[in-house]
N, C-alpha and C. Protein backbone atom coordinates (compact mmCIF):
# COMPACT_ATOMS: atom_id res chain seq x y z
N UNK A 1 2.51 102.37 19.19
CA UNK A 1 3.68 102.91 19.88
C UNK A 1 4.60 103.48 18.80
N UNK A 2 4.76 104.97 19.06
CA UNK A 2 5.96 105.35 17.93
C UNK A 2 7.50 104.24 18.26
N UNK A 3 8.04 105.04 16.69
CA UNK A 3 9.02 103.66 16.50
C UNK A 3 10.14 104.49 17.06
N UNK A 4 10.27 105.84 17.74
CA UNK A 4 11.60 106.35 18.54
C UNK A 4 11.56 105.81 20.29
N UNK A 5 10.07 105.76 20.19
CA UNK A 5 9.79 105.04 22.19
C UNK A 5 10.14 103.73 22.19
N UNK A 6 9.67 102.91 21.02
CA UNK A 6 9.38 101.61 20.78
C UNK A 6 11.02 100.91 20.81
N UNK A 7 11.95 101.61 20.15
CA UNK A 7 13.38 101.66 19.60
C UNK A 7 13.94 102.01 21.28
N UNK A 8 13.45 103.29 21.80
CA UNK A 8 14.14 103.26 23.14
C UNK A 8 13.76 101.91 24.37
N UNK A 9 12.36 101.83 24.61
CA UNK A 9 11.96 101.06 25.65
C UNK A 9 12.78 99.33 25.08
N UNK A 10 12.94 99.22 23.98
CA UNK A 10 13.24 97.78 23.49
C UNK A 10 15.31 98.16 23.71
N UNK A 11 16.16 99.26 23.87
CA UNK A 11 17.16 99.09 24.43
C UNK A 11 17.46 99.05 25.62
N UNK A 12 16.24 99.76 26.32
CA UNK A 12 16.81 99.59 27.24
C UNK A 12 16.43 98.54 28.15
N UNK A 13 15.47 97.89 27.78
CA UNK A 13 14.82 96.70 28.56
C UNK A 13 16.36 95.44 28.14
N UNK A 14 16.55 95.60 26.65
CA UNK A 14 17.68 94.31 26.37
C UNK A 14 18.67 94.67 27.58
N UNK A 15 19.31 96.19 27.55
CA UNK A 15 20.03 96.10 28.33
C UNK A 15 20.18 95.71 30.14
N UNK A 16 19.44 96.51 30.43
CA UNK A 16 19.04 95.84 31.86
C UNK A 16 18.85 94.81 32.14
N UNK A 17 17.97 93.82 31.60
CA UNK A 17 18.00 92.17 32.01
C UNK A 17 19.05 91.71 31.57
N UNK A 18 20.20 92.47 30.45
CA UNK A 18 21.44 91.37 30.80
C UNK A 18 22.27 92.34 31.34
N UNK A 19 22.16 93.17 31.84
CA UNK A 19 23.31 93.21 33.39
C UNK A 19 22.99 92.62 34.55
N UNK A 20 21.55 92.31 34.67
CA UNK A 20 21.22 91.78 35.74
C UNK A 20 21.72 90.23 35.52
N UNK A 21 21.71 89.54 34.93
CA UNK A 21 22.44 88.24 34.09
C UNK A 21 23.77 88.43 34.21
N UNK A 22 24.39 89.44 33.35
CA UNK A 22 25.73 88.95 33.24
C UNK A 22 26.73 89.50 33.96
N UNK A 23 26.28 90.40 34.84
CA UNK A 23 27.83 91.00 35.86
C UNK A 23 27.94 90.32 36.92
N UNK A 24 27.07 89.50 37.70
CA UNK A 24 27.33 88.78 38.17
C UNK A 24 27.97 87.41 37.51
N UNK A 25 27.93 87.26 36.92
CA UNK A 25 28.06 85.67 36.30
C UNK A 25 29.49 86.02 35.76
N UNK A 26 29.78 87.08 34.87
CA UNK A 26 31.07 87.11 34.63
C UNK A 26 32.08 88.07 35.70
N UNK A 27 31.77 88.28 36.56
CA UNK A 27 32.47 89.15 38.06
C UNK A 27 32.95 87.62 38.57
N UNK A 28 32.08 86.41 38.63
CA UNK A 28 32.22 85.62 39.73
C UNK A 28 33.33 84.57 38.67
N UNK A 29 33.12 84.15 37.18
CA UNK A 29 33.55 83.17 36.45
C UNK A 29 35.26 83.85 36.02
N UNK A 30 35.15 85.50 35.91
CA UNK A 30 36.45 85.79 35.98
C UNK A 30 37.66 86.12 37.14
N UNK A 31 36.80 86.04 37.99
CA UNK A 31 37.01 86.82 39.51
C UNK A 31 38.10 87.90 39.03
N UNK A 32 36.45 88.42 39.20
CA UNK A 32 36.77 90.18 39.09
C UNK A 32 36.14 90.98 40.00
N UNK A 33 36.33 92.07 40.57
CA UNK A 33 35.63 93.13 41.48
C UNK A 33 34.23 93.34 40.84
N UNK A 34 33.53 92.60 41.59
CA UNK A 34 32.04 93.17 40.95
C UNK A 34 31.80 94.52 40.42
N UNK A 35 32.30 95.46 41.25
CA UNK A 35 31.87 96.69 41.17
C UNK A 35 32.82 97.35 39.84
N UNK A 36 33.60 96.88 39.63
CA UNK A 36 34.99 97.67 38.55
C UNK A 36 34.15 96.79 37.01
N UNK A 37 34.43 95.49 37.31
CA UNK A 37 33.12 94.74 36.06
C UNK A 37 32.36 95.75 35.53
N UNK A 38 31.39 96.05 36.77
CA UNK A 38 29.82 96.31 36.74
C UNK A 38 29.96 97.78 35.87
N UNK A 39 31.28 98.28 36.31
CA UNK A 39 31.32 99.85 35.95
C UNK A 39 31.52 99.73 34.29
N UNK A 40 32.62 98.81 34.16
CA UNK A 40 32.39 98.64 32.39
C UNK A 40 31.34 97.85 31.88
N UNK A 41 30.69 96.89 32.15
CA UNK A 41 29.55 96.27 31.63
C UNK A 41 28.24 97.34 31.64
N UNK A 42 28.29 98.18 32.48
CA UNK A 42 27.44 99.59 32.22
C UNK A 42 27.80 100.69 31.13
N UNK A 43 29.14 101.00 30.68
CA UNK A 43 29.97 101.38 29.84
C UNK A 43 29.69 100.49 28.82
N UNK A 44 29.53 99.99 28.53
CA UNK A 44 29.42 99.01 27.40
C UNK A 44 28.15 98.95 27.02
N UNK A 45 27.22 98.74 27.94
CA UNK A 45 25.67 98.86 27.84
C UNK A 45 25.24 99.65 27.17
N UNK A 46 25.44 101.39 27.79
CA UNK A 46 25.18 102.47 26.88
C UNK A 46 26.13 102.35 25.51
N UNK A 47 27.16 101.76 25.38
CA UNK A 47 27.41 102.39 23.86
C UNK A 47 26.73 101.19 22.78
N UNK A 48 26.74 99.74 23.77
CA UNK A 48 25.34 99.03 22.58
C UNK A 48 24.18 99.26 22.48
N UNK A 49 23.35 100.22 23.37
CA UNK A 49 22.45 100.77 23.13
C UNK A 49 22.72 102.07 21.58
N UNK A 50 23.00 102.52 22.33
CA UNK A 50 23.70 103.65 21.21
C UNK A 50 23.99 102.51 20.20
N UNK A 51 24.64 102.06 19.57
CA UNK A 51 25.71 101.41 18.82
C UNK A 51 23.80 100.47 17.80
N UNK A 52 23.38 99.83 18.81
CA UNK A 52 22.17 99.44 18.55
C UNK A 52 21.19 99.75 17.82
N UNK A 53 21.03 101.05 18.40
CA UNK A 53 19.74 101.75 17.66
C UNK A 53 20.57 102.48 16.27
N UNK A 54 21.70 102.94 16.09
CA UNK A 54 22.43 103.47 14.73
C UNK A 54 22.22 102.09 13.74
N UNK A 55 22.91 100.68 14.15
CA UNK A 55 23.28 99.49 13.38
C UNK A 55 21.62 98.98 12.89
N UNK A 56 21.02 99.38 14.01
CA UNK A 56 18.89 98.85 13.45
C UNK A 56 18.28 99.70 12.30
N UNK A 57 18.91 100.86 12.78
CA UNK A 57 18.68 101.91 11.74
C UNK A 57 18.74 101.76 10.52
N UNK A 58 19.94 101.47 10.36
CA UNK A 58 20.24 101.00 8.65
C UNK A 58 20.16 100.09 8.45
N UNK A 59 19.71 98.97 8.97
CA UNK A 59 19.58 97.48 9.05
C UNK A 59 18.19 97.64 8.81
N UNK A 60 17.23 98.37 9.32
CA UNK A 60 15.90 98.26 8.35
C UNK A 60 16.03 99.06 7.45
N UNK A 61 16.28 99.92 6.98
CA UNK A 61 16.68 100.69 5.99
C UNK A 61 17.23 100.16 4.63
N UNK A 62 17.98 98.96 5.12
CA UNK A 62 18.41 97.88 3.93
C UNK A 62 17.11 97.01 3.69
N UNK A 63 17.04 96.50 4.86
CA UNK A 63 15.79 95.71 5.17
C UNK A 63 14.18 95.72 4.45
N UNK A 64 14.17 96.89 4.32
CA UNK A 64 12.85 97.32 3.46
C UNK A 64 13.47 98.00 1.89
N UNK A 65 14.27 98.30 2.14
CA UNK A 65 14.64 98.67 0.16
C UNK A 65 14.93 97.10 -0.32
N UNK A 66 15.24 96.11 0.33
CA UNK A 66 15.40 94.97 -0.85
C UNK A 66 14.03 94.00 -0.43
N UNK A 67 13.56 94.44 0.50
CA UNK A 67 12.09 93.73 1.12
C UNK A 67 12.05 92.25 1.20
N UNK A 68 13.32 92.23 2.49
CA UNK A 68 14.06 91.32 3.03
C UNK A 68 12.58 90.51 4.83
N UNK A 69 12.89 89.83 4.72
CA UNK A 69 11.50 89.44 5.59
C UNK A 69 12.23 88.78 7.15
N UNK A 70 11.61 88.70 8.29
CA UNK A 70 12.64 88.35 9.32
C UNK A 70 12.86 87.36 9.41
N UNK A 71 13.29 86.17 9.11
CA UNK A 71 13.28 84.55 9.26
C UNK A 71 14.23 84.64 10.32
N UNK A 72 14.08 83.71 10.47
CA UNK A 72 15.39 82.56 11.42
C UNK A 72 16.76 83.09 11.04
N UNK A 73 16.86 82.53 9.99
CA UNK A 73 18.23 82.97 9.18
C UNK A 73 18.39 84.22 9.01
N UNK A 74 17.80 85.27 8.64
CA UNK A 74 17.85 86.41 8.77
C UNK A 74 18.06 87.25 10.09
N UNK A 75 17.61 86.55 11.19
CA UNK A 75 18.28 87.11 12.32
C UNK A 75 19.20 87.14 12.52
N UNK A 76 19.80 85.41 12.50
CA UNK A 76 21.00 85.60 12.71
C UNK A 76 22.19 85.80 12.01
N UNK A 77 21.97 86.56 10.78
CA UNK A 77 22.65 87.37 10.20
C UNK A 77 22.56 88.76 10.67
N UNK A 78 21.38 88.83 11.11
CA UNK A 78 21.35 90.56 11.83
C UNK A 78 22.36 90.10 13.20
N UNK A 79 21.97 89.12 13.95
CA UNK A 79 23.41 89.30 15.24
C UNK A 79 24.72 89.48 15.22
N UNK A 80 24.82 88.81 14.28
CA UNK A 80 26.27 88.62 13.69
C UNK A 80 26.87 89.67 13.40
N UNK A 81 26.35 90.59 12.36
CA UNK A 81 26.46 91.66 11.98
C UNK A 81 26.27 92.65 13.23
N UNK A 82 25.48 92.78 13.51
CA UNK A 82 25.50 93.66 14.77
C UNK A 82 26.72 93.28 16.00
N UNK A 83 27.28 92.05 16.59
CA UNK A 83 28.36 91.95 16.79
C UNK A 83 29.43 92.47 16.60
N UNK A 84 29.91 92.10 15.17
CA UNK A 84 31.00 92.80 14.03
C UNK A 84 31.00 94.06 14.56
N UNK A 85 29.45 94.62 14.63
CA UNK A 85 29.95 96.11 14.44
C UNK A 85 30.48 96.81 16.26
N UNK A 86 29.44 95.29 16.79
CA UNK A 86 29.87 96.27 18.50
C UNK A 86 31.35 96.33 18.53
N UNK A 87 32.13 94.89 18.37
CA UNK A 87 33.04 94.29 18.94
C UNK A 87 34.46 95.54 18.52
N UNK A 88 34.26 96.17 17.46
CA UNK A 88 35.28 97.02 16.95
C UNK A 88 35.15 98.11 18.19
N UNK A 89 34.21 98.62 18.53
CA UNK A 89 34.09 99.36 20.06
C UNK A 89 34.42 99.10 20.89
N UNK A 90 33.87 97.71 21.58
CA UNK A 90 34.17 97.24 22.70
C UNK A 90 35.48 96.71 22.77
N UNK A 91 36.11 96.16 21.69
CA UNK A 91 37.50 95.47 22.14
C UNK A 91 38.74 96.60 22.65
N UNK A 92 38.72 97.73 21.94
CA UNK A 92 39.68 98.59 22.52
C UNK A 92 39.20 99.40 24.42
N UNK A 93 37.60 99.26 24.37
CA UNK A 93 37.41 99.99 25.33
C UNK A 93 37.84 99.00 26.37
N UNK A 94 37.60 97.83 26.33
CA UNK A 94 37.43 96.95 27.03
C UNK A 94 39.34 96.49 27.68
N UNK A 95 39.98 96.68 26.63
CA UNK A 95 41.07 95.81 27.15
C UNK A 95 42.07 97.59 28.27
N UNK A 96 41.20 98.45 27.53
CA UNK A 96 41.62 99.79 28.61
C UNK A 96 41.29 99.76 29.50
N UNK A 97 40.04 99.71 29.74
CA UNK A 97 39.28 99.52 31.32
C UNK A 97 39.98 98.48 31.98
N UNK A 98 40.17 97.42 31.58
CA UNK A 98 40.87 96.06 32.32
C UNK A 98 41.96 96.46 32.62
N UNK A 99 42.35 97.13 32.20
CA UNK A 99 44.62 97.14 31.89
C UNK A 99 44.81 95.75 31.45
N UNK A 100 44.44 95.34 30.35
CA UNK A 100 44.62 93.61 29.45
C UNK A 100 45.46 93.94 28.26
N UNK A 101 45.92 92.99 27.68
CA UNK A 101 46.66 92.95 26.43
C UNK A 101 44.76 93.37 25.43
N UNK A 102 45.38 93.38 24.44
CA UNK A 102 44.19 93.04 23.25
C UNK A 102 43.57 91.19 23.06
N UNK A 103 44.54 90.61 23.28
CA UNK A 103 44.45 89.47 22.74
C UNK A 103 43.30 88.71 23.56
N UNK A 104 43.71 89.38 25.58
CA UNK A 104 43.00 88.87 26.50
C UNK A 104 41.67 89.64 26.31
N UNK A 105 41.21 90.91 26.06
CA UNK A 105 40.26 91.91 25.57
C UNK A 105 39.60 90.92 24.60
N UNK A 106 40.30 90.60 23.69
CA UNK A 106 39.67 89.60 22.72
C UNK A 106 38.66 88.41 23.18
N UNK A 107 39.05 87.79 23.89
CA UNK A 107 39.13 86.36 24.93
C UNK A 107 37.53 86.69 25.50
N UNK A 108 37.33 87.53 26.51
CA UNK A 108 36.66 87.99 27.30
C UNK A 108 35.57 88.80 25.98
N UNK A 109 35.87 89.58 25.21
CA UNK A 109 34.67 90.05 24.21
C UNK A 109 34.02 88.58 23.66
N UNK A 110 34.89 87.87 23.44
CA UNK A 110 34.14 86.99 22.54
C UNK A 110 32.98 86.63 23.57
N UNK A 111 33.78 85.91 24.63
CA UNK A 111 32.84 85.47 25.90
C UNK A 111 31.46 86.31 25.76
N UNK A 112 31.57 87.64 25.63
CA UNK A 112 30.40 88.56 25.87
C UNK A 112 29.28 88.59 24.63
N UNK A 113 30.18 88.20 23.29
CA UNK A 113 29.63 88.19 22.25
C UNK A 113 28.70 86.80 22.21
N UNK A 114 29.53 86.00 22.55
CA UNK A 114 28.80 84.44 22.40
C UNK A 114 27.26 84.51 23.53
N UNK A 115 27.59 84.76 24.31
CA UNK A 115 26.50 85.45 25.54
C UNK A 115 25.63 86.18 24.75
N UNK A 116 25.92 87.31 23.95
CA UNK A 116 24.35 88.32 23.36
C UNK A 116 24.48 87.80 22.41
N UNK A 117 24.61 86.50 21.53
CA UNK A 117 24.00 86.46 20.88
C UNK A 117 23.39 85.00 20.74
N UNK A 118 23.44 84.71 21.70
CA UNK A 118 22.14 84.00 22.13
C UNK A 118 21.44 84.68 23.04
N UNK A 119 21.69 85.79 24.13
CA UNK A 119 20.63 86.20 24.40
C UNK A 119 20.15 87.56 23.95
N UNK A 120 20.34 87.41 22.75
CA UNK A 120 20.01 88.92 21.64
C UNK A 120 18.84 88.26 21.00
N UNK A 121 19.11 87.20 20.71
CA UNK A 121 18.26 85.59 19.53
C UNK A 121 17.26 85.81 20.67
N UNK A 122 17.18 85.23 21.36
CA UNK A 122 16.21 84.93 22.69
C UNK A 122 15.27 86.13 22.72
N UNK A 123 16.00 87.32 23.17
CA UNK A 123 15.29 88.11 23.84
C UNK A 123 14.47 88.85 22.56
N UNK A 124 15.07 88.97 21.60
CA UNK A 124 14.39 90.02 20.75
C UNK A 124 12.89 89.01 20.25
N UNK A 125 13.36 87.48 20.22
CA UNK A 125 12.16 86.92 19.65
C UNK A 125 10.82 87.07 20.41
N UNK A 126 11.35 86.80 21.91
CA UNK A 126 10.25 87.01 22.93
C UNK A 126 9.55 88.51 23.07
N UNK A 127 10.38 89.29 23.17
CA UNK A 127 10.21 90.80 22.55
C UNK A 127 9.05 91.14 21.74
N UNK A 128 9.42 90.72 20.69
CA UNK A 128 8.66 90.46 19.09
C UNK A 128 7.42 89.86 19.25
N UNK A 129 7.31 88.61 20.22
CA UNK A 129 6.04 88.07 20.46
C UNK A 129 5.21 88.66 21.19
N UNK A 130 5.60 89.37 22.39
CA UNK A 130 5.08 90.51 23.55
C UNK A 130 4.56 91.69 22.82
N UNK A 131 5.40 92.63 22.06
CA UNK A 131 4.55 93.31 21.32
C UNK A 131 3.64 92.87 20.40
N UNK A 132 3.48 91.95 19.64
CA UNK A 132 2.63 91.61 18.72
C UNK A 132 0.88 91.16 19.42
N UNK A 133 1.32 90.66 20.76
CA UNK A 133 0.37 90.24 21.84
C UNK A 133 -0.57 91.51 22.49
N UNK A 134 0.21 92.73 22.56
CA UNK A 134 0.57 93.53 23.05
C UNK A 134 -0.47 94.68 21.88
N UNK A 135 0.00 94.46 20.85
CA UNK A 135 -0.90 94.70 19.61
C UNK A 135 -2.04 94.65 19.50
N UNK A 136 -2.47 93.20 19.73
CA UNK A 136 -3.53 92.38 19.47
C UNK A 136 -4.47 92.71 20.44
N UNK A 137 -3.94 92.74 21.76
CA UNK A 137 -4.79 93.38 22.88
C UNK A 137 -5.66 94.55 22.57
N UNK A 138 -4.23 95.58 22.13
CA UNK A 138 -4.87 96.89 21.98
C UNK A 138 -6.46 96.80 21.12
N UNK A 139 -5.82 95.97 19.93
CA UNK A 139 -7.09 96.03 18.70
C UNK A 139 -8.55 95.71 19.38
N UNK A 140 -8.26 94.67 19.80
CA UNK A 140 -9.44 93.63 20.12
C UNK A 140 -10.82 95.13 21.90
N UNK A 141 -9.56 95.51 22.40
CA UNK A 141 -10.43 96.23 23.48
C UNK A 141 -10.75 98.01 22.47
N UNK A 142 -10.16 98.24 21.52
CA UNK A 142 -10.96 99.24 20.86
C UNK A 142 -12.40 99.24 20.25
């Protein structure tokens, strides 16, 4: 699988299974209008997609010039970091869409942050295992 399909089908799959996860869950835990939520948690979606595939970019790019390997620990230095970089996006978009202070924008990102990145950890590992499976298939029926 080229690595521009491979890079798209793997954003947009993260994204979709967590809107299906989280606009409900945070529509109902903030009581908020599902539909006004849903409209920024879709807004948000596309620019971590976007935001995603730029931050992976150079994240293997570092990744292979110091020939850095994926551990445990190394992921979750990639979430973290990838966080950092959403959260500077999302916190201003976010407390606009709401009509919120920053502070409450803050409050509610973190919420969202603590959320992907455990299910960023999760999903990309299972991800990772599916293609590799996925791999293996291919080889074995050639």
């Amino acid at each position: 699988m080229n690595t521009l399909f491979r890079r798209i089908l793997h954003a947009v799959l993260f994204e979709i299974c967590a809107l299906i996860i989280l606009v409900p869950l945070m529509s109902y835990g903030f009581n908020m209008d599902m539909f006004h939520f849903g409209a920024l948690a879709l807004i948000l979606a596309v620019c971590a997609m976007l935001s995603n595939m730029i931050y992976n970019h150079f994240y293997e790019m570092v990744e292979h010039r110091y020939g850095w390997r994926r551990t445990v620990g190394m992921r979750v230095w990639h979430t973290l970091g990838f966080e950092a970089f959403f959260m500077s996006i999302a916190l201003p978009l976010t407390a606009w869409w709401l009509n919120i202070s920053l502070l409450d924008a803050l409050v509610l990102d973190l919420v969202f942050s603590a959320f992907f990145m455990l299910y960023a950890f999760c999903f990309n590992w299972v991800y990772d295992i599916a293609r590799h499976r996925l791999a293996l298939r291919r080889t074995t029926q050639d």
